[in-house]
N, C-alpha and C. Protein backbone atom coordinates (compact mmCIF):
# COMPACT_ATOMS: atom_id res chain seq x y z
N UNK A 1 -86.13 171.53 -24.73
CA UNK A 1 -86.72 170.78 -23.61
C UNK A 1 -87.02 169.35 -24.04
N UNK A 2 -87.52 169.16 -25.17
CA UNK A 2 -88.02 168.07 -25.65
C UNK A 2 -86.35 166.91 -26.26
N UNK A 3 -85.39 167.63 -26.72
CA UNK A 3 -84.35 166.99 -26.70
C UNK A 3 -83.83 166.62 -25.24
N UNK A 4 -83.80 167.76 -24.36
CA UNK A 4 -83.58 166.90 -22.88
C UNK A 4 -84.17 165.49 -22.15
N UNK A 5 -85.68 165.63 -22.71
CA UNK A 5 -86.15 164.51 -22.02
C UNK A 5 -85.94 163.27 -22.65
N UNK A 6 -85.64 163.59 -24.14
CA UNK A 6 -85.34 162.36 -24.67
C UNK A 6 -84.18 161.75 -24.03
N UNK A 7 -82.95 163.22 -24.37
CA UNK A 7 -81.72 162.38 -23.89
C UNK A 7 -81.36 161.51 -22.19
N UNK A 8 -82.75 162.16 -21.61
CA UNK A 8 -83.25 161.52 -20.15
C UNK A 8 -83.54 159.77 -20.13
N UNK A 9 -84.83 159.91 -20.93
CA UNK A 9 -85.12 158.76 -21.58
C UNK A 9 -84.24 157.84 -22.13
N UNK A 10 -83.54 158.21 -22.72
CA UNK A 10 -82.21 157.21 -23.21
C UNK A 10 -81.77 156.82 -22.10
N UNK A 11 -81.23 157.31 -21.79
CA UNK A 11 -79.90 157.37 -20.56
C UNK A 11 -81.04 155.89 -19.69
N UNK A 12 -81.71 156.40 -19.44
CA UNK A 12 -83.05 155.10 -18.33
C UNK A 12 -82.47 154.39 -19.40
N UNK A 13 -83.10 154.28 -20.50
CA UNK A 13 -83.06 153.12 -20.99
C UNK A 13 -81.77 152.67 -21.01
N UNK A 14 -80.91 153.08 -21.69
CA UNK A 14 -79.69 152.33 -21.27
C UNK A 14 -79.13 151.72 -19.62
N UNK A 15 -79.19 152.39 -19.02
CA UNK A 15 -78.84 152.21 -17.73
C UNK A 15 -79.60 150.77 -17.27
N UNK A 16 -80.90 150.89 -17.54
CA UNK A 16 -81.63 149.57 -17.20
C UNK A 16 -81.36 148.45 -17.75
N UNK A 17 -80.94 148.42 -19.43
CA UNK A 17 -80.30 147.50 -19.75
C UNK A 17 -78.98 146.82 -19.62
N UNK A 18 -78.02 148.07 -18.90
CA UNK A 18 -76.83 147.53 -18.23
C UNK A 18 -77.30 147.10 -17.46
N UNK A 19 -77.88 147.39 -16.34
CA UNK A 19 -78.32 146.16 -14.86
C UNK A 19 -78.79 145.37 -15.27
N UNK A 20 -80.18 145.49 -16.63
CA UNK A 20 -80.58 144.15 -16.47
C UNK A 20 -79.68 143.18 -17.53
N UNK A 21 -78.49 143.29 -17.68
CA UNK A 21 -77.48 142.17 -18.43
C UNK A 21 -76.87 141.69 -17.26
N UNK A 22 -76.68 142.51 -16.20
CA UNK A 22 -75.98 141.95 -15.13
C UNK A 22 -76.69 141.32 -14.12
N UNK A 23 -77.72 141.33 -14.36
CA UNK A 23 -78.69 140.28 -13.10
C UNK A 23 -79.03 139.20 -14.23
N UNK A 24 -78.65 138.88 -15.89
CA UNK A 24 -78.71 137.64 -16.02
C UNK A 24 -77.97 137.08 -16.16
N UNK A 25 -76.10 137.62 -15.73
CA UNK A 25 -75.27 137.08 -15.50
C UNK A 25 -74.92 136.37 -14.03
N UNK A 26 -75.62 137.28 -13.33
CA UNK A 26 -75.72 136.15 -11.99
C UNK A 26 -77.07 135.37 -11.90
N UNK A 27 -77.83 135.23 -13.07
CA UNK A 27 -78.44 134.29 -12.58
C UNK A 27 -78.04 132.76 -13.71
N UNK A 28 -76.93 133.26 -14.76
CA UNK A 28 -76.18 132.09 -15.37
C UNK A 28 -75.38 131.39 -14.60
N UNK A 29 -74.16 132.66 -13.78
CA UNK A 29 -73.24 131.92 -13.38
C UNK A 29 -73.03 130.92 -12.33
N UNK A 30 -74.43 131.04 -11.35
CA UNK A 30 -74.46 130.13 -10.28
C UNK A 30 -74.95 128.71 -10.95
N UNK A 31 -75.10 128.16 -12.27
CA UNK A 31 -75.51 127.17 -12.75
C UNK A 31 -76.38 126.27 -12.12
N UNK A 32 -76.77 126.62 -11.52
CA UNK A 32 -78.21 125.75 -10.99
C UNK A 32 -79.91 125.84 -11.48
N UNK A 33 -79.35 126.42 -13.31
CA UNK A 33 -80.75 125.96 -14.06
C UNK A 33 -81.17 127.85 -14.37
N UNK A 34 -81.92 127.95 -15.62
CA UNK A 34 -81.45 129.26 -15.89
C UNK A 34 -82.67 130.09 -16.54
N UNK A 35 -83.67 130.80 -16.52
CA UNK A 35 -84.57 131.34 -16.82
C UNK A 35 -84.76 130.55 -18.06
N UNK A 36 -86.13 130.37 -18.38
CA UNK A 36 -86.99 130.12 -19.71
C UNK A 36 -86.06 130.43 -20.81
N UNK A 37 -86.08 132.01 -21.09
CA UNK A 37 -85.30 132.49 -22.08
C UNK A 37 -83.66 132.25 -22.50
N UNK A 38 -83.31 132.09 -20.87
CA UNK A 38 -81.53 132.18 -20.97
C UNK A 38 -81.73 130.18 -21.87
N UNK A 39 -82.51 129.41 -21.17
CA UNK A 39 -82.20 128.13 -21.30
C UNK A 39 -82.12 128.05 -22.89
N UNK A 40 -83.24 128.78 -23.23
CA UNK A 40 -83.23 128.47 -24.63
C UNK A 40 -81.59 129.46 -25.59
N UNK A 41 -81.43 130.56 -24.98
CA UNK A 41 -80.37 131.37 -25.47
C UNK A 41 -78.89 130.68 -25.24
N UNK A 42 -78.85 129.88 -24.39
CA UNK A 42 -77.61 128.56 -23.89
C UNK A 42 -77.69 127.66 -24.74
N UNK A 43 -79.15 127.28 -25.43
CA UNK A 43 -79.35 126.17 -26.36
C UNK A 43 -78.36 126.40 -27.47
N UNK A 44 -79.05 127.25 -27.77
CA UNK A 44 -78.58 128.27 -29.29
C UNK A 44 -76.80 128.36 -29.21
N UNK A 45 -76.63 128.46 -28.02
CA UNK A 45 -75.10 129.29 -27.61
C UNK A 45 -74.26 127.93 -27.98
N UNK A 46 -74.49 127.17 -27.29
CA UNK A 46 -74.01 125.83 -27.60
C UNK A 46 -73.90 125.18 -29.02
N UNK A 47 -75.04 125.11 -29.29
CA UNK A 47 -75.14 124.54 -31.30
C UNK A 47 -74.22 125.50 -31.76
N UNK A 48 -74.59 126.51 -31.57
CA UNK A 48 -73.54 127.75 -32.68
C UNK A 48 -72.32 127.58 -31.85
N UNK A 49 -71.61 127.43 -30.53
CA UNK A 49 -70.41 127.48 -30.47
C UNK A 49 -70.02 128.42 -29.72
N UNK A 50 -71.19 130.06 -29.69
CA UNK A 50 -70.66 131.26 -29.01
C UNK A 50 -71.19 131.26 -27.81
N UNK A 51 -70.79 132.76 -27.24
CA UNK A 51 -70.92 132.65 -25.45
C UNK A 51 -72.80 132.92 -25.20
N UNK A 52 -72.90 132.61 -24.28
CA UNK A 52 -74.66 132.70 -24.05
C UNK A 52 -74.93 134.18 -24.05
N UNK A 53 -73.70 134.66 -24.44
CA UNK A 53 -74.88 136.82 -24.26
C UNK A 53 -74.73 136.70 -26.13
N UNK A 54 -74.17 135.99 -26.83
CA UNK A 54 -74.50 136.09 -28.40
C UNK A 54 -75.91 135.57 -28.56
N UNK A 55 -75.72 133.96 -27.97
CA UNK A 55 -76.96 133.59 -28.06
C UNK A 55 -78.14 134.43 -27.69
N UNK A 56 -78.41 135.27 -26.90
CA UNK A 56 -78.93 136.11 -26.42
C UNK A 56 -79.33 136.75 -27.91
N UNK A 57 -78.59 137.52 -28.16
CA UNK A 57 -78.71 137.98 -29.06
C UNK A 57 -79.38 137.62 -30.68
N UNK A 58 -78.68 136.36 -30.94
CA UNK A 58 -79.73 135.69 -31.80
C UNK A 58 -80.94 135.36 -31.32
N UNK A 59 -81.51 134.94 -30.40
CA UNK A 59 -82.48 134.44 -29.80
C UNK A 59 -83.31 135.66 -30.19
N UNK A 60 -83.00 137.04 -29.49
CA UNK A 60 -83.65 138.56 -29.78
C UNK A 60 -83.39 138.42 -31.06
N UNK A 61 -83.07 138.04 -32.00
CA UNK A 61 -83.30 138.70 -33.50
C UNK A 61 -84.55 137.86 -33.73
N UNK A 62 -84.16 136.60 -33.81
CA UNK A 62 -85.27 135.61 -34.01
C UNK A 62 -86.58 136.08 -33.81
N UNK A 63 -87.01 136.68 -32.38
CA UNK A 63 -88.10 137.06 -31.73
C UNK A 63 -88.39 138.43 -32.55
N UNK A 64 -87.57 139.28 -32.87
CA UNK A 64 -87.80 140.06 -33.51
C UNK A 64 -88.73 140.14 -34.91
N UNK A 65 -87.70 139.24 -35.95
CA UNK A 65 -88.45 138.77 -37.17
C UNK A 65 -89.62 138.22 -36.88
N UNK A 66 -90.19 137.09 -35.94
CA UNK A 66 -91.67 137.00 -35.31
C UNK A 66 -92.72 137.94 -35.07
N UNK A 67 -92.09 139.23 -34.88
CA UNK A 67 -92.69 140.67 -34.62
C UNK A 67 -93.60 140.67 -36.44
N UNK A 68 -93.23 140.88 -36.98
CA UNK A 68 -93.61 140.84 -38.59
C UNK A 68 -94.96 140.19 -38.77
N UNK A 69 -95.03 138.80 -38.37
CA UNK A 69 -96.45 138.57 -39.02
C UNK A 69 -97.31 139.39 -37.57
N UNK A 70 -96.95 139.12 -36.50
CA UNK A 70 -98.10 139.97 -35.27
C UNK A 70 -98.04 141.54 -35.68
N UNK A 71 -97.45 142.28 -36.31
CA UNK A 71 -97.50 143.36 -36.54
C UNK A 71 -97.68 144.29 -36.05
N UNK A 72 -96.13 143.65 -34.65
CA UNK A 72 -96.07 144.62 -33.50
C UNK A 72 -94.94 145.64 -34.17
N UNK A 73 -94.73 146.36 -33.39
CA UNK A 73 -93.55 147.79 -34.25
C UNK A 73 -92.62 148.43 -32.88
N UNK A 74 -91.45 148.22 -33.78
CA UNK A 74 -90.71 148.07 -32.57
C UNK A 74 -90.51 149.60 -32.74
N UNK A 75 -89.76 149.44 -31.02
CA UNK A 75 -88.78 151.26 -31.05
C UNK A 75 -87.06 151.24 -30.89
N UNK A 76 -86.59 152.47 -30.61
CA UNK A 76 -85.58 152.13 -30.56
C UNK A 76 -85.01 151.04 -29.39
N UNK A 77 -85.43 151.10 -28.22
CA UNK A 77 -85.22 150.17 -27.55
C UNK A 77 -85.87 149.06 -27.38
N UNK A 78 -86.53 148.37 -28.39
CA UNK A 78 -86.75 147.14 -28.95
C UNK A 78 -85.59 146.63 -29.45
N UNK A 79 -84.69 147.40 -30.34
CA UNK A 79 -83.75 147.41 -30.99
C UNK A 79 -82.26 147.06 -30.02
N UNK A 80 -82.25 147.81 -29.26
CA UNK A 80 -80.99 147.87 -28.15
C UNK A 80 -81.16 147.29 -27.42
N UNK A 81 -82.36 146.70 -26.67
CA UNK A 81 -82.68 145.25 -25.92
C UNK A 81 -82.23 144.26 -26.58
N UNK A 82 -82.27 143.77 -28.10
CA UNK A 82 -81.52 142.92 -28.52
C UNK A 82 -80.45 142.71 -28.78
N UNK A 83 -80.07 143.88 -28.76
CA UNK A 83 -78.79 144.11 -29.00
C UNK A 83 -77.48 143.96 -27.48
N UNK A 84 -78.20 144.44 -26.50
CA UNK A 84 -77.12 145.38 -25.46
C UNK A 84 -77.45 143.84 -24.31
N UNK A 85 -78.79 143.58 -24.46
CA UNK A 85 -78.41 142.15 -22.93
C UNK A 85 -77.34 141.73 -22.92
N UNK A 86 -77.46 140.74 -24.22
CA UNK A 86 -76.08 139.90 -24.61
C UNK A 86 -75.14 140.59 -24.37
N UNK A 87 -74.72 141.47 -24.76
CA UNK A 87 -73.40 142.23 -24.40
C UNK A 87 -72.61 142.66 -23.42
N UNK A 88 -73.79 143.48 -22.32
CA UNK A 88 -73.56 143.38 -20.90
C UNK A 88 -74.10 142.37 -20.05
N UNK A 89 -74.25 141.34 -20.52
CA UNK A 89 -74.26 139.68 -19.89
C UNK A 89 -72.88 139.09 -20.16
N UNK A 90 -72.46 139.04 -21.36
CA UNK A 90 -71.15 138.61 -21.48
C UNK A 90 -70.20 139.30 -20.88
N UNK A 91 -70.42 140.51 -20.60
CA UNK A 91 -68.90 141.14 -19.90
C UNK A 91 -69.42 141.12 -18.66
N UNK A 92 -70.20 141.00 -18.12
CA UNK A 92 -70.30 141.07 -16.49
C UNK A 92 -70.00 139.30 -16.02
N UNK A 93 -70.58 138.38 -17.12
CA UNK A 93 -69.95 137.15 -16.92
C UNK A 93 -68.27 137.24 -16.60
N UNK A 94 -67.53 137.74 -17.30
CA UNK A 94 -65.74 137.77 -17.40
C UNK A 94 -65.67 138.36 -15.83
N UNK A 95 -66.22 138.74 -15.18
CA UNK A 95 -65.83 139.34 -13.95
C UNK A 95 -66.69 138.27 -12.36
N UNK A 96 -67.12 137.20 -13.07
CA UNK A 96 -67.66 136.74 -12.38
C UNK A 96 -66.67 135.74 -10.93
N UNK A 97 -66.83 135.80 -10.03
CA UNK A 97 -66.07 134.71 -9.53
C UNK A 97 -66.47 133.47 -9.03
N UNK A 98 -65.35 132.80 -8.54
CA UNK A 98 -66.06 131.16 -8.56
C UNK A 98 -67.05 131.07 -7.21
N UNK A 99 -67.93 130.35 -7.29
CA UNK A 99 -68.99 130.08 -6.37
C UNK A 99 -68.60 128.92 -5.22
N UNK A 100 -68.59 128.98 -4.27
CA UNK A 100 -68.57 127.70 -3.47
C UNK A 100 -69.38 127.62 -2.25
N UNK A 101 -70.14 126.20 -3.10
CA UNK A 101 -71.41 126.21 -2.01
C UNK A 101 -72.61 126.58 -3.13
N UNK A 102 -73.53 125.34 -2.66
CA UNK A 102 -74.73 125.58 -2.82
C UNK A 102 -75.52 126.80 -2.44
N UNK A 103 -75.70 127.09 -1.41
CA UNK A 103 -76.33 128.36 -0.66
C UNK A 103 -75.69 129.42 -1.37
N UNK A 104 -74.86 129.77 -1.01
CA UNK A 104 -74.09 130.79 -2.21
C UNK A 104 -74.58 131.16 -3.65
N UNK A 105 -74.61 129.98 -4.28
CA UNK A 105 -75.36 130.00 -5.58
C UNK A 105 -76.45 130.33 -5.71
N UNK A 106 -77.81 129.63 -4.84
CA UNK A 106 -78.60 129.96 -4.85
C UNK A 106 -78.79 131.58 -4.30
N UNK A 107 -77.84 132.25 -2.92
CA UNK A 107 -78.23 133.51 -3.23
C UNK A 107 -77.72 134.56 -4.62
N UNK A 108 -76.64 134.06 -4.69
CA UNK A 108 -76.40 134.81 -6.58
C UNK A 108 -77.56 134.67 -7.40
N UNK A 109 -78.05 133.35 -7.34
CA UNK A 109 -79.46 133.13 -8.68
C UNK A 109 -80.26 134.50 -8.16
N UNK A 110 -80.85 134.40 -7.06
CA UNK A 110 -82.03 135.36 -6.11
C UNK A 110 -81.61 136.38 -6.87
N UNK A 111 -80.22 136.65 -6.21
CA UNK A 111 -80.13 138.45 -6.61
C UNK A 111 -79.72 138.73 -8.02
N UNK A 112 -79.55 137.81 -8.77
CA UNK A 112 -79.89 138.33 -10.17
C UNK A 112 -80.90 138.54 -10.61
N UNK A 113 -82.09 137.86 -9.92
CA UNK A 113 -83.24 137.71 -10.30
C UNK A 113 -84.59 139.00 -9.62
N UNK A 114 -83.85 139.64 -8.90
CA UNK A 114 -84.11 140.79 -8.70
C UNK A 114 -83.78 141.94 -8.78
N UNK A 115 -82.40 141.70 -9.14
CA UNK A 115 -81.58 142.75 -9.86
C UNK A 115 -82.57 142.98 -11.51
N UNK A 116 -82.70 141.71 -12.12
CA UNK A 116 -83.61 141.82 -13.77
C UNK A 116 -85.07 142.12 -13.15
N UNK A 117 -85.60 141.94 -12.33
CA UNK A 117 -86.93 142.91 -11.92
C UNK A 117 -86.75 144.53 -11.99
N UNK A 118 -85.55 145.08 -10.79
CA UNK A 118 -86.30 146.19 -10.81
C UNK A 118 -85.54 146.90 -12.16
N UNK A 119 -84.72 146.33 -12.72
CA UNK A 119 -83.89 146.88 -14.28
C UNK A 119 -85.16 147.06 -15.35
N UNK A 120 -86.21 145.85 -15.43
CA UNK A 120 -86.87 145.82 -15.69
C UNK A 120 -88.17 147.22 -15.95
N UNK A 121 -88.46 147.06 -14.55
CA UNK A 121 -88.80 148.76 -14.49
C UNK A 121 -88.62 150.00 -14.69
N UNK A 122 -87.19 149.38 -14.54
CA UNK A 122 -86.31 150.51 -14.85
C UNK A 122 -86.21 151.42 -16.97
N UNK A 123 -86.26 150.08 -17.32
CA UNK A 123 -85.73 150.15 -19.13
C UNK A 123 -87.21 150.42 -19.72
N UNK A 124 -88.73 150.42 -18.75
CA UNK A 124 -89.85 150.36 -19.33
C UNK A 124 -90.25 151.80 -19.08
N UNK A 125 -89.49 152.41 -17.80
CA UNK A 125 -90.35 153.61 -17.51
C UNK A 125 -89.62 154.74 -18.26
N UNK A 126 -88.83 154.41 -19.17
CA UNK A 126 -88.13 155.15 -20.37
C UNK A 126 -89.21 154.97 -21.64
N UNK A 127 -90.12 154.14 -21.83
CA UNK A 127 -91.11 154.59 -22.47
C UNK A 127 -90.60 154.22 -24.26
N UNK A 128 -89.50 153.65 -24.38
CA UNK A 128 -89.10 153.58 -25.63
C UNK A 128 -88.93 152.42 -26.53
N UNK A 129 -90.05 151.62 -26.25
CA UNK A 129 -90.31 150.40 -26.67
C UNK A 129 -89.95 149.22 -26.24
N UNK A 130 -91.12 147.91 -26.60
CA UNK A 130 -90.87 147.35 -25.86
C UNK A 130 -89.85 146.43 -26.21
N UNK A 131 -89.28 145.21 -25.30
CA UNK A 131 -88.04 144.64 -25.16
C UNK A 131 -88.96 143.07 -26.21
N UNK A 132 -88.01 142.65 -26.80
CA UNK A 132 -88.40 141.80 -27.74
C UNK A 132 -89.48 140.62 -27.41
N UNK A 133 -89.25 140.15 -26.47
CA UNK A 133 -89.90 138.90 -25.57
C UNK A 133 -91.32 139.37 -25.24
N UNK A 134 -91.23 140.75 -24.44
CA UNK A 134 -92.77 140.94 -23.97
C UNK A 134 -93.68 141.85 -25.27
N UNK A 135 -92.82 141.98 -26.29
CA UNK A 135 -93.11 142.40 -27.87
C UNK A 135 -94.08 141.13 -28.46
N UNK A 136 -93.36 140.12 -28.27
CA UNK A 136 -93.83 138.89 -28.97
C UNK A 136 -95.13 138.55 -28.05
N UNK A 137 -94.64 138.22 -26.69
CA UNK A 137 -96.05 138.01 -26.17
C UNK A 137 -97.40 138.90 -25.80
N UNK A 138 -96.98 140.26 -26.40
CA UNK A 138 -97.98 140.94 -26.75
C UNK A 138 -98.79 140.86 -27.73
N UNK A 139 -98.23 140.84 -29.16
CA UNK A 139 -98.59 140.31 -30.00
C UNK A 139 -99.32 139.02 -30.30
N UNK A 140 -99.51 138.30 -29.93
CA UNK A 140 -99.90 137.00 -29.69
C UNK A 140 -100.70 136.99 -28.39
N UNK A 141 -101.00 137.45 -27.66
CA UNK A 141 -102.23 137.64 -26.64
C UNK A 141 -102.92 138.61 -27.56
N UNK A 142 -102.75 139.26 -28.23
CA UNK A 142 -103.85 140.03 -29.18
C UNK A 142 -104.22 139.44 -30.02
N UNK A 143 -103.27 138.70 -30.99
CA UNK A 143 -103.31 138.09 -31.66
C UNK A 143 -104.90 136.93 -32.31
N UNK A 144 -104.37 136.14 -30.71
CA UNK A 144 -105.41 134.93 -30.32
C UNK A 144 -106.24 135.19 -29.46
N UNK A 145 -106.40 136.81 -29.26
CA UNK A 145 -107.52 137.13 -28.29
C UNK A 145 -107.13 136.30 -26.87
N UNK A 146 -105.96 136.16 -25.94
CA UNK A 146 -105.66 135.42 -25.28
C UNK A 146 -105.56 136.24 -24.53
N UNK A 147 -105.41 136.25 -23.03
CA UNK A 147 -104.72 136.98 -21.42
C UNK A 147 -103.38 136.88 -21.88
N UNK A 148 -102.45 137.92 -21.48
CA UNK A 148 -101.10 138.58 -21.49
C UNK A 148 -100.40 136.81 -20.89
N UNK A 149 -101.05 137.15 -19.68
CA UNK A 149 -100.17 135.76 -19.08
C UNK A 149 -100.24 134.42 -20.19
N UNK A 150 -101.64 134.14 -20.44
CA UNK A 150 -101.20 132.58 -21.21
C UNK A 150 -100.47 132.79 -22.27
N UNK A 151 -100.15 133.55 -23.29
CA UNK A 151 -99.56 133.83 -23.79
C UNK A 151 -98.04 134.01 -23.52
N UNK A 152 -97.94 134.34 -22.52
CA UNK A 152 -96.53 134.77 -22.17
C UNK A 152 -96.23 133.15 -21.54
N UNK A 153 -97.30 132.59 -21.07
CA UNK A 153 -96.76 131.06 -20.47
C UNK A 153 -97.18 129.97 -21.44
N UNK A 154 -97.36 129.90 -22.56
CA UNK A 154 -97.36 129.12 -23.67
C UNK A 154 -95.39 129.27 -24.18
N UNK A 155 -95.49 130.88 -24.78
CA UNK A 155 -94.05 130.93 -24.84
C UNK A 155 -93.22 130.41 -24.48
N UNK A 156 -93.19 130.47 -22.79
CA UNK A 156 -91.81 129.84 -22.26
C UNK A 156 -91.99 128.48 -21.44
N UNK A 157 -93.37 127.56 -21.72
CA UNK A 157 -93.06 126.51 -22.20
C UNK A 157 -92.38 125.89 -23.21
N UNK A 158 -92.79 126.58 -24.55
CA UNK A 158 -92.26 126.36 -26.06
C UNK A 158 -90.10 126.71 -25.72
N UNK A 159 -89.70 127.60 -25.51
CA UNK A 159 -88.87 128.13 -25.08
C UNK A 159 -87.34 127.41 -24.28
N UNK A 160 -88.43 127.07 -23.31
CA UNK A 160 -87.83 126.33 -22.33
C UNK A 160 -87.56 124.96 -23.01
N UNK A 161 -88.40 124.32 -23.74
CA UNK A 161 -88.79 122.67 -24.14
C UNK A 161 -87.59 123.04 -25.50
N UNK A 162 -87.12 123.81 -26.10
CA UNK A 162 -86.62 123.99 -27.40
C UNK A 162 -85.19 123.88 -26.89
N UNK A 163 -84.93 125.10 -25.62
CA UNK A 163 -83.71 125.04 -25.30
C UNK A 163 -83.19 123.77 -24.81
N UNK A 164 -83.75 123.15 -23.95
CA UNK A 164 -83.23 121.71 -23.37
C UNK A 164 -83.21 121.40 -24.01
N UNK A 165 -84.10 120.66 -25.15
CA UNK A 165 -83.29 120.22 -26.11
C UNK A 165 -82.31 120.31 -27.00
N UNK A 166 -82.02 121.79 -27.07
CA UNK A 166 -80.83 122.07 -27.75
C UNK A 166 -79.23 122.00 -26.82
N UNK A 167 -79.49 121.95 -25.24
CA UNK A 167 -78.77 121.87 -24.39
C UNK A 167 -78.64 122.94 -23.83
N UNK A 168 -79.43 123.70 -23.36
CA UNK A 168 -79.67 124.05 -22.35
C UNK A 168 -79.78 123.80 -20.84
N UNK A 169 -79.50 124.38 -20.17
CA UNK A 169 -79.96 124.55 -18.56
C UNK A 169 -81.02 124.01 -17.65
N UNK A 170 -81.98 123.29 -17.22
CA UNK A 170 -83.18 122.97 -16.53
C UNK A 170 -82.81 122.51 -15.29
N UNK A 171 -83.01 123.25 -14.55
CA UNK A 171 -83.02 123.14 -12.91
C UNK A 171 -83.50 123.40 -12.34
N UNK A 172 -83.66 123.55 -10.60
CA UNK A 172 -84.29 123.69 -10.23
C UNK A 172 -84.65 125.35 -9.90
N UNK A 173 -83.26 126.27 -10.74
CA UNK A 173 -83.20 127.86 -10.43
C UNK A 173 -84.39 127.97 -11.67
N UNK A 174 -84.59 127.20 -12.67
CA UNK A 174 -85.44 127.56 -13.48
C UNK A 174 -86.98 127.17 -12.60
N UNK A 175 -87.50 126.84 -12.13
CA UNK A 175 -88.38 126.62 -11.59
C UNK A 175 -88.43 128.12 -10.83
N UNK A 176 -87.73 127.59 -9.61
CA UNK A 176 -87.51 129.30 -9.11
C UNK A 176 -87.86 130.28 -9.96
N UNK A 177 -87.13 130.75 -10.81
CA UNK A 177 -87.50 131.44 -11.44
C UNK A 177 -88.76 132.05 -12.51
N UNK A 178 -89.39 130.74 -12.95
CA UNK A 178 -90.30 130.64 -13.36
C UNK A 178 -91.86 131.28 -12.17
N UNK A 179 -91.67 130.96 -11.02
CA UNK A 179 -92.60 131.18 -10.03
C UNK A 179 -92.25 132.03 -9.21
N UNK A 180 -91.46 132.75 -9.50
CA UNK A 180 -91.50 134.35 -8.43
C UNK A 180 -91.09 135.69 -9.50
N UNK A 181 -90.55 135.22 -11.04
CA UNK A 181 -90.11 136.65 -11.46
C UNK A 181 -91.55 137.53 -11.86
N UNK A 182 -92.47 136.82 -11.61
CA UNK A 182 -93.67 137.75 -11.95
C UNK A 182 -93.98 138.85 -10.94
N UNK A 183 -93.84 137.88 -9.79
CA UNK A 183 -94.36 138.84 -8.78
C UNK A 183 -92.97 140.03 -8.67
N UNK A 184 -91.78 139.57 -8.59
CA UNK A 184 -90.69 140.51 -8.37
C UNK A 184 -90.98 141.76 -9.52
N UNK A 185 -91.25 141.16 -10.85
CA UNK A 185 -91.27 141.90 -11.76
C UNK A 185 -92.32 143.44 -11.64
N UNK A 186 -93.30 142.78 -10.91
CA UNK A 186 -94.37 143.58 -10.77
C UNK A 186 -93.38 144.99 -9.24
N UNK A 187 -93.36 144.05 -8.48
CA UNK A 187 -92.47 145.41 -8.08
C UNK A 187 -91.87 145.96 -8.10
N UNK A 188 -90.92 145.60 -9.34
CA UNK A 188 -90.26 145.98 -10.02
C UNK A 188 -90.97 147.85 -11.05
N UNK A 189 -92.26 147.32 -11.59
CA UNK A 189 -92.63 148.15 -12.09
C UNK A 189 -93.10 149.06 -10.92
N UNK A 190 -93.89 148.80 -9.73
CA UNK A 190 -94.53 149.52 -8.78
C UNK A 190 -93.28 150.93 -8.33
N UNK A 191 -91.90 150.42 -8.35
CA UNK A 191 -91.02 151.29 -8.16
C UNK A 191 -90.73 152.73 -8.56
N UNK A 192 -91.11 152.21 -9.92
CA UNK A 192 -91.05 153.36 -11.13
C UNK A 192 -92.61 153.75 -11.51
N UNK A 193 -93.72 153.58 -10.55
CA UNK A 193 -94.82 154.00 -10.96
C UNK A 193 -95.36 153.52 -12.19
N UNK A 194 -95.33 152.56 -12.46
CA UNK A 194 -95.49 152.04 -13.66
C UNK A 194 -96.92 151.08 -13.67
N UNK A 195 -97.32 150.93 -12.43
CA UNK A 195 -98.58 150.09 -12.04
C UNK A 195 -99.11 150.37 -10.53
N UNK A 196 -99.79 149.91 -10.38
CA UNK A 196 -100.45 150.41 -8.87
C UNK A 196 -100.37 149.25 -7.78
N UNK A 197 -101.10 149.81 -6.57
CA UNK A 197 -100.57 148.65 -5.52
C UNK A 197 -101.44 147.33 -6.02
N UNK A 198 -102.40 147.38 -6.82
CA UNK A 198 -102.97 146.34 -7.47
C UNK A 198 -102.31 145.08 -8.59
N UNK A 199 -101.01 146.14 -8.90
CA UNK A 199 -101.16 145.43 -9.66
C UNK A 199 -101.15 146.01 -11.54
N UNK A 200 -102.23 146.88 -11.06
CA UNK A 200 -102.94 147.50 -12.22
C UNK A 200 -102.16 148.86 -13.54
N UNK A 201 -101.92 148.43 -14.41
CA UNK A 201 -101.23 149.38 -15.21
C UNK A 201 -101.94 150.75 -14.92
């Protein structure tokens, strides 16, 4: 029984991380400015040369080794979050087609950006650790005795300000994005029972 639920548990988790690679491929390919994280993972992608789901991937190692001095502890899907975005970001990119039109774009950004909400919920209510990013800003709201949020919005100031400069993305989908994936996110979790109509874990 207890091997079933695991292999249950997996399966969520994987599954969530395939959608959520593919809602940050539509929210790359409409190029009109690109989450906190992607901007900085485009930074990276660029200096090094490879496609933005590698960068991805370095970006998650990076965040990872950060895990060490906060002396957060990862699980296996701490592990495969860094691993699997990038991966199914880059191949759902190859299938992407061309955009024409503003409006267009902007609804691709949207629905990637709610597609990585409820995936979101989806890869957490598998229970198998957390995904590198909200690892780090856990760690560091404990850390500094800080609220989850400033912590998590110190980050992707730092993040955001690193990637542009490395050449990254800043637009106005990053704004967007910046000011609604919380709330999406949250219903995201409400889906999967993961928090209450409050809000409340």
């Amino acid at each position: 029984m207890a091997k079933s639920n695991f292999l249950i548990r997996f399966a969520t988790l994987n599954l969530g991380l395939f959608i959520f690679g593919i809602g940050i491929a539509f929210t790359v390919h409409p190029e009109i400015g690109l989450a906190p994280w992607e901007v900085f993972a485009q930074g990276i992608s660029k200096q090094l040369g490879i496609t933005i789901g590698q960068g991805t991937i370095v970006a998650s190692a990076i965040v990872l080794v950060l895990w060490i001095p906060l002396k957060v502890k990862p699980g296996i899907g701490s592990v495969l979050n860094a691993i699997l975005l990038g991966v199914y970001a880059d191949w759902a990119l190859g299938w992407m087609p061309e955009l024409d039109g503003y409006l267009i774009r902007l609804v691709w950004f949207i629905f990637g950006m709610v597609t990585i909400a409820f995936a979101t919920g989806l890869y957490i209510s598998s229970n198998m650790g957390k995904g590198p990013r909200d690892g780090l800003n856990t760690g560091l709201a404990k850390s500094f005795k800080q609220p989850f949020w400033k912590a998590r919005t110190a980050v992707e100031i730092v993040v955001v300000t690193v990637g542009f400069l490395l050449g990254g993305q800043v637009r106005e989908g990053t704004l967007v994005f910046a000011l609604l994936i919380g709330y999406l996110n949250q219903l995201g979790l409400r889906i999967f029972g993961l928090v209450d109509g409050k809000g409340k874990m």
